[in-house]
PDB file of N, CA and C in Angstrom:
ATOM      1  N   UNK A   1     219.116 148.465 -24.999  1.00  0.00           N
ATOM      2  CA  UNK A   1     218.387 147.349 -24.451  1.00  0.00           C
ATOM      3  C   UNK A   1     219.350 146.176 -24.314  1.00  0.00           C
ATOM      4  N   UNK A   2     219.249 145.661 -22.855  1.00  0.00           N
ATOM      5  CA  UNK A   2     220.542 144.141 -23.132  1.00  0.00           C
ATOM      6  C   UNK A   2     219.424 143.141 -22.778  1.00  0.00           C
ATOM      7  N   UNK A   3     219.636 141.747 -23.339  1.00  0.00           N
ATOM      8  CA  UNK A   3     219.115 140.524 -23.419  1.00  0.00           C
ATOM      9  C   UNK A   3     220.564 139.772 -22.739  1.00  0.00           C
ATOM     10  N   UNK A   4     219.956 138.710 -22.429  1.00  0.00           N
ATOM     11  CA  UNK A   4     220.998 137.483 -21.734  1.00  0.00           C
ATOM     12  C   UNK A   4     220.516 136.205 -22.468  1.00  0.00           C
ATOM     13  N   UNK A   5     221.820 135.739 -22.908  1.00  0.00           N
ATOM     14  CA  UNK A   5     222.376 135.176 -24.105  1.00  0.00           C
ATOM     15  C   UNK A   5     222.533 133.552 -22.928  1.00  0.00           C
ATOM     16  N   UNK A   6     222.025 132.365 -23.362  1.00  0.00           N
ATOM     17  CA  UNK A   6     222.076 131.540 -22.914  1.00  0.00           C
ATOM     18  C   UNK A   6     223.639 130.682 -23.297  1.00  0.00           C
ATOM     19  N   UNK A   7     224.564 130.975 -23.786  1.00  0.00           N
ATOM     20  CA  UNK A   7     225.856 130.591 -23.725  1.00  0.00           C
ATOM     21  C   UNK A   7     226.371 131.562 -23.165  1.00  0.00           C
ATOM     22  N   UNK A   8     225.890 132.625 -22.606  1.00  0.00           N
ATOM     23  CA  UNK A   8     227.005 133.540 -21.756  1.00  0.00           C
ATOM     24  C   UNK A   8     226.081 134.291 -20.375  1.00  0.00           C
ATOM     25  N   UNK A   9     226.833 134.321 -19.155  1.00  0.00           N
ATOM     26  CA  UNK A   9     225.937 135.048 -18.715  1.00  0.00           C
ATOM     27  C   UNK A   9     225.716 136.732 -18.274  1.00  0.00           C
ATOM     28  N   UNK A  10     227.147 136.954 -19.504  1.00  0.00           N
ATOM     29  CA  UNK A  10     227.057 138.508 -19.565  1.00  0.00           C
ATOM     30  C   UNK A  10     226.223 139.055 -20.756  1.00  0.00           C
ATOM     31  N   UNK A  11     225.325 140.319 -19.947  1.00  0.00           N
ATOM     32  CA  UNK A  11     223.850 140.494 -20.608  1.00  0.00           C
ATOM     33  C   UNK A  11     224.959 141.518 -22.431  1.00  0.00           C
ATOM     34  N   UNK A  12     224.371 141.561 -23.689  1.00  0.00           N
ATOM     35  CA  UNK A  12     224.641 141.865 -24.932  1.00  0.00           C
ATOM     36  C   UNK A  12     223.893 142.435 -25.699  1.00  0.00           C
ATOM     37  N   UNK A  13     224.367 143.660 -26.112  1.00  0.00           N
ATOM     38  CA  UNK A  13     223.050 144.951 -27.102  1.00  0.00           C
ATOM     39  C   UNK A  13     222.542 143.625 -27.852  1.00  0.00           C
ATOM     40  N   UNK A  14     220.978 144.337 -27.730  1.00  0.00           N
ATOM     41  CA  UNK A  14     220.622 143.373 -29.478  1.00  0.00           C
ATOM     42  C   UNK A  14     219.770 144.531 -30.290  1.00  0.00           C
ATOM     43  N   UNK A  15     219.942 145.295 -30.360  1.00  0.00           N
ATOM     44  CA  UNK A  15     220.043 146.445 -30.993  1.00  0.00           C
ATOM     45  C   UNK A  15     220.939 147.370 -31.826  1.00  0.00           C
ATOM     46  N   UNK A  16     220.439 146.758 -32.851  1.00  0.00           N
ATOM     47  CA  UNK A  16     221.548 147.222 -34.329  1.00  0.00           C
ATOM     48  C   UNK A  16     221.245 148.377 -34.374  1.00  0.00           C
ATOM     49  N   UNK A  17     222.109 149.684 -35.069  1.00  0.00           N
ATOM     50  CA  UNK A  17     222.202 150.614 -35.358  1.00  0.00           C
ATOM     51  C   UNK A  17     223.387 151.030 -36.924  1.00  0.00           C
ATOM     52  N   UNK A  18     222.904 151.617 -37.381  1.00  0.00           N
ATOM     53  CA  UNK A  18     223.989 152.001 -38.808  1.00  0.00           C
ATOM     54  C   UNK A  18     224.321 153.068 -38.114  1.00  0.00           C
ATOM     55  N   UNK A  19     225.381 153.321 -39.096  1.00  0.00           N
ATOM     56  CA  UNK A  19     226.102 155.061 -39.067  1.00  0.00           C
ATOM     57  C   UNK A  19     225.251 155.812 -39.337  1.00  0.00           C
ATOM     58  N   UNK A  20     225.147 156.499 -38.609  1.00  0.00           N
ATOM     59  CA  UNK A  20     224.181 157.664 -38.238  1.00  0.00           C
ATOM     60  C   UNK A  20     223.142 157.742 -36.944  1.00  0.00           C
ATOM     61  N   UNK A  21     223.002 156.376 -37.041  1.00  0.00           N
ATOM     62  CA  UNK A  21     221.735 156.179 -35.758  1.00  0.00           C
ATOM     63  C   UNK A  21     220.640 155.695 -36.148  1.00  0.00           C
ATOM     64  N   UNK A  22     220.703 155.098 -37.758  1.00  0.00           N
ATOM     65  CA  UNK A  22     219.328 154.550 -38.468  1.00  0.00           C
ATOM     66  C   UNK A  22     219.020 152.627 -38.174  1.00  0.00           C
ATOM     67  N   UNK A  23     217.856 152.466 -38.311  1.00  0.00           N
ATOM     68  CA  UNK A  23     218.173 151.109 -37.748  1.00  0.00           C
ATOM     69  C   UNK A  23     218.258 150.055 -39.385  1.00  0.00           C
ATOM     70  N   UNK A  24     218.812 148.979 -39.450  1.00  0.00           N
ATOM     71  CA  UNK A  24     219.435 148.239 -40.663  1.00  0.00           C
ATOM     72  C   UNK A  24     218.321 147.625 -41.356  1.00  0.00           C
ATOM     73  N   UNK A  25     217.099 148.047 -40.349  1.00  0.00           N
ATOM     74  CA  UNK A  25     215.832 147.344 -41.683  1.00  0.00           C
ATOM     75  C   UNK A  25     215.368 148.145 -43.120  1.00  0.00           C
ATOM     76  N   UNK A  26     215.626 147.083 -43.871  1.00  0.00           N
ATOM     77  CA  UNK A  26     215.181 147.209 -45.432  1.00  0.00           C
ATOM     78  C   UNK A  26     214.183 146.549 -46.152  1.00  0.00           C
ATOM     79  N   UNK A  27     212.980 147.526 -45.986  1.00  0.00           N
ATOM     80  CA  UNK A  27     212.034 146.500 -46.503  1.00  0.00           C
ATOM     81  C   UNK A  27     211.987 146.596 -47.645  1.00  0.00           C
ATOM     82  N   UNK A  28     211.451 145.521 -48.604  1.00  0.00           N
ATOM     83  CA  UNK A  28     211.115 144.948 -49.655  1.00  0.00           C
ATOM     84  C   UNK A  28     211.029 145.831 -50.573  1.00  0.00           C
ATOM     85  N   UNK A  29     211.015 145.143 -52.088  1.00  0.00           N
ATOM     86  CA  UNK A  29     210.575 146.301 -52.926  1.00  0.00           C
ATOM     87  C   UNK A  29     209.186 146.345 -53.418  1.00  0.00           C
ATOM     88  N   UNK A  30     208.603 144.955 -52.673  1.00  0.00           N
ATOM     89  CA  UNK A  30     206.947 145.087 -53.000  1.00  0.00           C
ATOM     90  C   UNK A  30     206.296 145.755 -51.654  1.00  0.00           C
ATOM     91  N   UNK A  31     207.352 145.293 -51.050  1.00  0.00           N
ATOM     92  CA  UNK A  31     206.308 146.386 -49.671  1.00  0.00           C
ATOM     93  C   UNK A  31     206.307 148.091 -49.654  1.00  0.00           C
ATOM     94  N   UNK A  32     207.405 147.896 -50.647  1.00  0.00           N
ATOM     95  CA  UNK A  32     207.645 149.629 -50.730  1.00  0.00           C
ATOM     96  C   UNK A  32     206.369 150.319 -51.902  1.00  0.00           C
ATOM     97  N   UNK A  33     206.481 149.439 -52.356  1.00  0.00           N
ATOM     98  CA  UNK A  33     205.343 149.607 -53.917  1.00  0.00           C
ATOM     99  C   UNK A  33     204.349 149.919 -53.226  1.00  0.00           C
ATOM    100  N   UNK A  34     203.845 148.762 -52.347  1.00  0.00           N
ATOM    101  CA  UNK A  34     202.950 148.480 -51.275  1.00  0.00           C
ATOM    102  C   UNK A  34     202.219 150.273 -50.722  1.00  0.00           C
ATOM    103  N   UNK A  35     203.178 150.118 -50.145  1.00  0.00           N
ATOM    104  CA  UNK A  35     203.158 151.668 -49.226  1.00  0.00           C
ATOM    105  C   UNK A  35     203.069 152.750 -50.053  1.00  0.00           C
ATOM    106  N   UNK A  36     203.891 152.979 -51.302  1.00  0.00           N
ATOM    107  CA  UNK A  36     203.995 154.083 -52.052  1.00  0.00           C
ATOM    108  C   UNK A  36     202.484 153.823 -52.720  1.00  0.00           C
ATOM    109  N   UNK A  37     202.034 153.097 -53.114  1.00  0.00           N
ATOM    110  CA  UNK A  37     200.873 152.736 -54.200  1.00  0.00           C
ATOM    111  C   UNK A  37     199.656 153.733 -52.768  1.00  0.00           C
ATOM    112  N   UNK A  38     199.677 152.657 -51.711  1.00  0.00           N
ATOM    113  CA  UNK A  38     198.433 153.090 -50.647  1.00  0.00           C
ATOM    114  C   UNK A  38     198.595 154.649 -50.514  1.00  0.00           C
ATOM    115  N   UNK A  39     199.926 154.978 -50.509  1.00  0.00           N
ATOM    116  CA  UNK A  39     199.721 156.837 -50.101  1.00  0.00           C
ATOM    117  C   UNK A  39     199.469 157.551 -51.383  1.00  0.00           C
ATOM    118  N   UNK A  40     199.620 157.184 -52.236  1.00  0.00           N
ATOM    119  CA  UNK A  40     198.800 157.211 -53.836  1.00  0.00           C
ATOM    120  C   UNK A  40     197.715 157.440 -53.976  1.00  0.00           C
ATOM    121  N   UNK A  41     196.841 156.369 -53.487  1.00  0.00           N
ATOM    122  CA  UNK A  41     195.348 156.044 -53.499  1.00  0.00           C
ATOM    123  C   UNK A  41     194.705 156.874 -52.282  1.00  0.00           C
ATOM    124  N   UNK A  42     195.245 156.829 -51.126  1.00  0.00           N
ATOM    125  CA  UNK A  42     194.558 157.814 -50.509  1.00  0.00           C
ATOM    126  C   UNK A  42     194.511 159.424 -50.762  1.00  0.00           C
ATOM    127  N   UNK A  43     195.739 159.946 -51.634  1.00  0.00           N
ATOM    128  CA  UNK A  43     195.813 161.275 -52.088  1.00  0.00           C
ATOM    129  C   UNK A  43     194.673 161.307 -52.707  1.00  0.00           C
ATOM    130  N   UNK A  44     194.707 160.552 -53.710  1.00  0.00           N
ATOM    131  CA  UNK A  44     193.442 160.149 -54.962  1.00  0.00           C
ATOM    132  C   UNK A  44     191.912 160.836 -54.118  1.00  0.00           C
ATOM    133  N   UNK A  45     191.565 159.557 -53.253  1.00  0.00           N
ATOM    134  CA  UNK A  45     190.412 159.654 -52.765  1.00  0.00           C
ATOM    135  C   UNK A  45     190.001 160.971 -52.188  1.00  0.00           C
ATOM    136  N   UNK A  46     191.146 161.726 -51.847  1.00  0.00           N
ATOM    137  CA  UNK A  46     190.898 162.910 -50.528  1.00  0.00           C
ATOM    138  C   UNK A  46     190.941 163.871 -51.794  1.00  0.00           C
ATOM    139  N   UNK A  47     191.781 164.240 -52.328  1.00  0.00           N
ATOM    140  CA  UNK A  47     191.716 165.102 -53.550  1.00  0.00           C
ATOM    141  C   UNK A  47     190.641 164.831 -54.912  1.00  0.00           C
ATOM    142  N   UNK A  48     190.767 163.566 -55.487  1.00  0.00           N
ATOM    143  CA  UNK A  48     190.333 163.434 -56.207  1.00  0.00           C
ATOM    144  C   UNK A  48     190.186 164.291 -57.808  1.00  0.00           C
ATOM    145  N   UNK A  49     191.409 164.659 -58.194  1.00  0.00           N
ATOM    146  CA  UNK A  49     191.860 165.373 -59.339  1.00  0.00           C
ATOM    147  C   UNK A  49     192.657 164.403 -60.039  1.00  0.00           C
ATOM    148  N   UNK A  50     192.122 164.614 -61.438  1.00  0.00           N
ATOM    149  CA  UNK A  50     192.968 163.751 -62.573  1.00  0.00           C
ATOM    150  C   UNK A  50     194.311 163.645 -62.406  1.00  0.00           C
ATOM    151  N   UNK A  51     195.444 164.703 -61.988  1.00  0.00           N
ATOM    152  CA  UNK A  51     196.682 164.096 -61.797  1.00  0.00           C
ATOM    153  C   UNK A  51     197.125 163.495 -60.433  1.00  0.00           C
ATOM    154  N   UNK A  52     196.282 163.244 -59.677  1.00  0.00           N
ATOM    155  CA  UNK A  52     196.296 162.575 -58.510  1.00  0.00           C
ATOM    156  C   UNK A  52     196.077 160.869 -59.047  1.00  0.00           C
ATOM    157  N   UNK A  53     194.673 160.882 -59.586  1.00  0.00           N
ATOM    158  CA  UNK A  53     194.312 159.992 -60.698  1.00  0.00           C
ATOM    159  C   UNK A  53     195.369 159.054 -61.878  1.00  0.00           C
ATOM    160  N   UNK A  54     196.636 159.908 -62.488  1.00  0.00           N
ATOM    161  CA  UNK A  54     197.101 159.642 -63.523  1.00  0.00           C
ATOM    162  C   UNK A  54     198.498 159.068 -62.697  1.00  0.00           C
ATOM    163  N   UNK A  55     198.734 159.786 -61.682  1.00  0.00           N
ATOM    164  CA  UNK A  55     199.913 159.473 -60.619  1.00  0.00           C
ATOM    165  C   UNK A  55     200.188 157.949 -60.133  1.00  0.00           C
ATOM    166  N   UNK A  56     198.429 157.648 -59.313  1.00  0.00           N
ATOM    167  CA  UNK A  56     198.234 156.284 -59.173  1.00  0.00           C
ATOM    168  C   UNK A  56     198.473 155.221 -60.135  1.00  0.00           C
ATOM    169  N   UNK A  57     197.722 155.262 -61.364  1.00  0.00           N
ATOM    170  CA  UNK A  57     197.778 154.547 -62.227  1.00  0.00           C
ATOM    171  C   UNK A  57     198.723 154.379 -62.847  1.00  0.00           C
ATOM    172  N   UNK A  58     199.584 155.350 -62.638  1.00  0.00           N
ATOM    173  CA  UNK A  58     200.911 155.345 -63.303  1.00  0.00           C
ATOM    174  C   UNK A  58     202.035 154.346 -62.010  1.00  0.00           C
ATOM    175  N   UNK A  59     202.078 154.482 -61.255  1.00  0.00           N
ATOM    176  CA  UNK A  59     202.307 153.887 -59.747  1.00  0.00           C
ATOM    177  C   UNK A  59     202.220 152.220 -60.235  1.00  0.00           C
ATOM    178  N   UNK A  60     200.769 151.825 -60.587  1.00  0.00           N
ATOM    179  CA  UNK A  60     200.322 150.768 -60.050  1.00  0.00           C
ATOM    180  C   UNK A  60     200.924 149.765 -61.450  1.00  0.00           C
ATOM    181  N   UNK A  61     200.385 150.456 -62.711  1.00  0.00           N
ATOM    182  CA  UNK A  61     201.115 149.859 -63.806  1.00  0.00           C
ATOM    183  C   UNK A  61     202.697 149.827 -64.062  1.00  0.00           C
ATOM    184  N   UNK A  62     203.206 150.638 -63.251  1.00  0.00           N
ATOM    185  CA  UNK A  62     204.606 150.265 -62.667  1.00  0.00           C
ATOM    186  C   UNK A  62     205.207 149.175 -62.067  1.00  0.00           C
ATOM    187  N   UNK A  63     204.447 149.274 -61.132  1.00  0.00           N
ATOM    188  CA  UNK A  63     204.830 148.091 -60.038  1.00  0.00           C
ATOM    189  C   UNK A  63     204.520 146.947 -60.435  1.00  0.00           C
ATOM    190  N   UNK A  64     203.226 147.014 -61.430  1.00  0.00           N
ATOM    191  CA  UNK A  64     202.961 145.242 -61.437  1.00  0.00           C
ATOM    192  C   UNK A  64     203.946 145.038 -62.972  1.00  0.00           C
ATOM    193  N   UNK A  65     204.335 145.878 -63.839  1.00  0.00           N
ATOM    194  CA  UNK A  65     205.334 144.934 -65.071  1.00  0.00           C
ATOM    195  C   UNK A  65     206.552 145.166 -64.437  1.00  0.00           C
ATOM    196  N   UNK A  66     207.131 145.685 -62.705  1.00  0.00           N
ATOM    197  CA  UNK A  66     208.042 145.329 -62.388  1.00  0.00           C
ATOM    198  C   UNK A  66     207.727 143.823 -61.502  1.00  0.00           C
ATOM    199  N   UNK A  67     206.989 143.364 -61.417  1.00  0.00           N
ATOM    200  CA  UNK A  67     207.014 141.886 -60.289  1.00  0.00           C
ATOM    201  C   UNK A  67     206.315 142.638 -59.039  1.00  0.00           C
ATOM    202  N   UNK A  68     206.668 143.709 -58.921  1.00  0.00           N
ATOM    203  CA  UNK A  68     206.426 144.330 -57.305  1.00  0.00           C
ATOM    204  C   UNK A  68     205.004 144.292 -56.878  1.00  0.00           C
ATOM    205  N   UNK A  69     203.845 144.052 -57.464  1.00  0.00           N
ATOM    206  CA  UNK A  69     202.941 144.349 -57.207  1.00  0.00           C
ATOM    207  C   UNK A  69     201.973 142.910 -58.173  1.00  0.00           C
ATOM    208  N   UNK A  70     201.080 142.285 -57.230  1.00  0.00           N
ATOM    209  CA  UNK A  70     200.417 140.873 -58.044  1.00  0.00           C
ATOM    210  C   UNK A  70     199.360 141.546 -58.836  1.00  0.00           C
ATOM    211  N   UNK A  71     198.711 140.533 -59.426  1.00  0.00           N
ATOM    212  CA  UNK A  71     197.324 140.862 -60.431  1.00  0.00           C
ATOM    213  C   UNK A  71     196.414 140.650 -59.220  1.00  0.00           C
ATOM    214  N   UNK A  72     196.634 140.779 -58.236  1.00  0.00           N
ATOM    215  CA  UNK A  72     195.351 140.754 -57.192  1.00  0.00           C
ATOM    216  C   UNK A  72     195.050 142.038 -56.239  1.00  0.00           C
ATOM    217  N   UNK A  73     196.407 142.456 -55.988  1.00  0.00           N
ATOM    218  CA  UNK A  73     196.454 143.946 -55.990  1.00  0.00           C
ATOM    219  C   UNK A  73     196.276 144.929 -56.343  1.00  0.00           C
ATOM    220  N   UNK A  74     196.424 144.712 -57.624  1.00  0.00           N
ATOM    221  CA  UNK A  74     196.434 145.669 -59.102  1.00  0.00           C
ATOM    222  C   UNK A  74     194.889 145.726 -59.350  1.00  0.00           C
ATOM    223  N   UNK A  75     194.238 144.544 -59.314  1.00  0.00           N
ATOM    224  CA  UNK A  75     192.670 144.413 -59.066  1.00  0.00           C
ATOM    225  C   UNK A  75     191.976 145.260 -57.855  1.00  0.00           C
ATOM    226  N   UNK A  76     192.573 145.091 -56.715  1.00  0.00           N
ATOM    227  CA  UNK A  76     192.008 146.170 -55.911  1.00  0.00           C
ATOM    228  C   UNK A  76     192.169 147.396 -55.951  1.00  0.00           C
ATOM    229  N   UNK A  77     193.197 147.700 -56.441  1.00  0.00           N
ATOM    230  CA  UNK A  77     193.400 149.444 -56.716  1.00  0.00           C
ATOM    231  C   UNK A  77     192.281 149.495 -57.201  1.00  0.00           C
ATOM    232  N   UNK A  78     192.065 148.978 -58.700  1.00  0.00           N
ATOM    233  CA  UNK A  78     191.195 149.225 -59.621  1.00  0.00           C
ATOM    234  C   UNK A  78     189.426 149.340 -59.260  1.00  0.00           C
ATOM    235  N   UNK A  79     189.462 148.092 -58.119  1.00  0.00           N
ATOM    236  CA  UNK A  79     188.185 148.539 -58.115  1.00  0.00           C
ATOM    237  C   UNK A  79     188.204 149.474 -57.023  1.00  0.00           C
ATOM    238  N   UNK A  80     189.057 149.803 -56.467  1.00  0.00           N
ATOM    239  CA  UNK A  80     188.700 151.032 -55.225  1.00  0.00           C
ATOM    240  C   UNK A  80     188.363 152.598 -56.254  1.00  0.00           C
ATOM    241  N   UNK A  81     189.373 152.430 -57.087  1.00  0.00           N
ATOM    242  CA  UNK A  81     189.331 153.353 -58.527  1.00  0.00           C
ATOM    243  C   UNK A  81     187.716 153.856 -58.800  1.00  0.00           C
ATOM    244  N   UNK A  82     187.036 152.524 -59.361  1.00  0.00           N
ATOM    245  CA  UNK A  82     185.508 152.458 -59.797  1.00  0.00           C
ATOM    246  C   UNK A  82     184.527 152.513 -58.522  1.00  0.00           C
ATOM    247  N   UNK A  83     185.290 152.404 -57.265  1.00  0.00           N
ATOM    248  CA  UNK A  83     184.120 152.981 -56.152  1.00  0.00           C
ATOM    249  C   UNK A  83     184.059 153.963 -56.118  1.00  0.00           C
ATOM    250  N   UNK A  84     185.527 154.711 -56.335  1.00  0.00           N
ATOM    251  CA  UNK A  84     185.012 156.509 -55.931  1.00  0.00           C
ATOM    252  C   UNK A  84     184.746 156.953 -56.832  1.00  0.00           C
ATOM    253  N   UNK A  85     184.489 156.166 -58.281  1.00  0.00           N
ATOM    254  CA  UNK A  85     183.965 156.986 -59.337  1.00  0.00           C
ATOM    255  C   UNK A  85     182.416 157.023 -59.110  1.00  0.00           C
ATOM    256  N   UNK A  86     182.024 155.784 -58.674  1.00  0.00           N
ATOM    257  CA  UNK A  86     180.419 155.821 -58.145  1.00  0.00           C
ATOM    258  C   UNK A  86     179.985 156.423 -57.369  1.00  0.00           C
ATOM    259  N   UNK A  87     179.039 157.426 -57.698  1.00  0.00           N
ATOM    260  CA  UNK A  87     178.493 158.180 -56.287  1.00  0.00           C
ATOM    261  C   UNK A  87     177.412 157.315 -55.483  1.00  0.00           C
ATOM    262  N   UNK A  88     177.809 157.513 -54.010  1.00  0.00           N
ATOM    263  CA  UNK A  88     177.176 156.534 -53.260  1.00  0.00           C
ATOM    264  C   UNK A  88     175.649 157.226 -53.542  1.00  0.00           C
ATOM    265  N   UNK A  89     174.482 156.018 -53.546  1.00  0.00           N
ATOM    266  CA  UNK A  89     173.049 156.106 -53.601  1.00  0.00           C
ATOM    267  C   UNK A  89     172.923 156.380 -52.632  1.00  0.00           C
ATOM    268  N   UNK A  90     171.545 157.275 -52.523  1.00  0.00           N
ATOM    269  CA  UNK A  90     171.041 157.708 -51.526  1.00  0.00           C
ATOM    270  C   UNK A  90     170.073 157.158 -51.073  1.00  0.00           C
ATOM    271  N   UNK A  91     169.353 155.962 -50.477  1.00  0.00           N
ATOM    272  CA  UNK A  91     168.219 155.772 -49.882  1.00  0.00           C
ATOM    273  C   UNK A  91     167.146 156.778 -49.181  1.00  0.00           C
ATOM    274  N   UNK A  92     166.048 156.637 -49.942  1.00  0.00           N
ATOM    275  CA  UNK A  92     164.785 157.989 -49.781  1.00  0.00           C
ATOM    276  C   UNK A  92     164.779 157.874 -47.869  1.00  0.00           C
ATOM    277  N   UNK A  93     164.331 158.151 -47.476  1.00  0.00           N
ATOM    278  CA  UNK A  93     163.679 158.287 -45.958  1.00  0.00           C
ATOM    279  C   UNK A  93     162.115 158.397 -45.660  1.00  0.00           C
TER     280      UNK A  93
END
């Protein structure tokens, strides 16, 4: 892809690449928590077996006594945790 650079008017990649062909973005280590925690929780929900269960929690109490993860996050795991422990009510008909 070339862009044109207003001090020059010859057009210049702006498209980084590393060795190999990978591109130089590095995201975060809370966004990684982030991501690793969510594909966690959805295993959880779809499976729903204790070491799916013990995986997460183990995940989440990780991340938050590393910084990576807030007490507001850590709160939503938890209660997503106690929704799928609740079986949804059934309203009669």
């Amino acid at each position: 892809m070339k862009a044109e650079h207003r001090s020059s008017s010859d057009s210049k990649d702006i498209t980084l690449l590393m060795k190999g062909g990978t591109s130089g973005f590095k995201p975060s280590r809370p966004l990684l928590a982030t991501a690793v925690i969510g594909t966690a929780l959805i295993g959880y929900l779809v499976h729903k077996t204790p070491d799916a269960r013990s995986h997460l929690e183990n995940l989440v109490n990780m991340a938050h006594n590393m910084g990576d993860l807030s007490e507001r996050d850590a709160a939503v795991v938890t209660e997503l945790l106690i929704a799928a422990d609740c079986p949804i009510p059934l309203t009669p008909k």
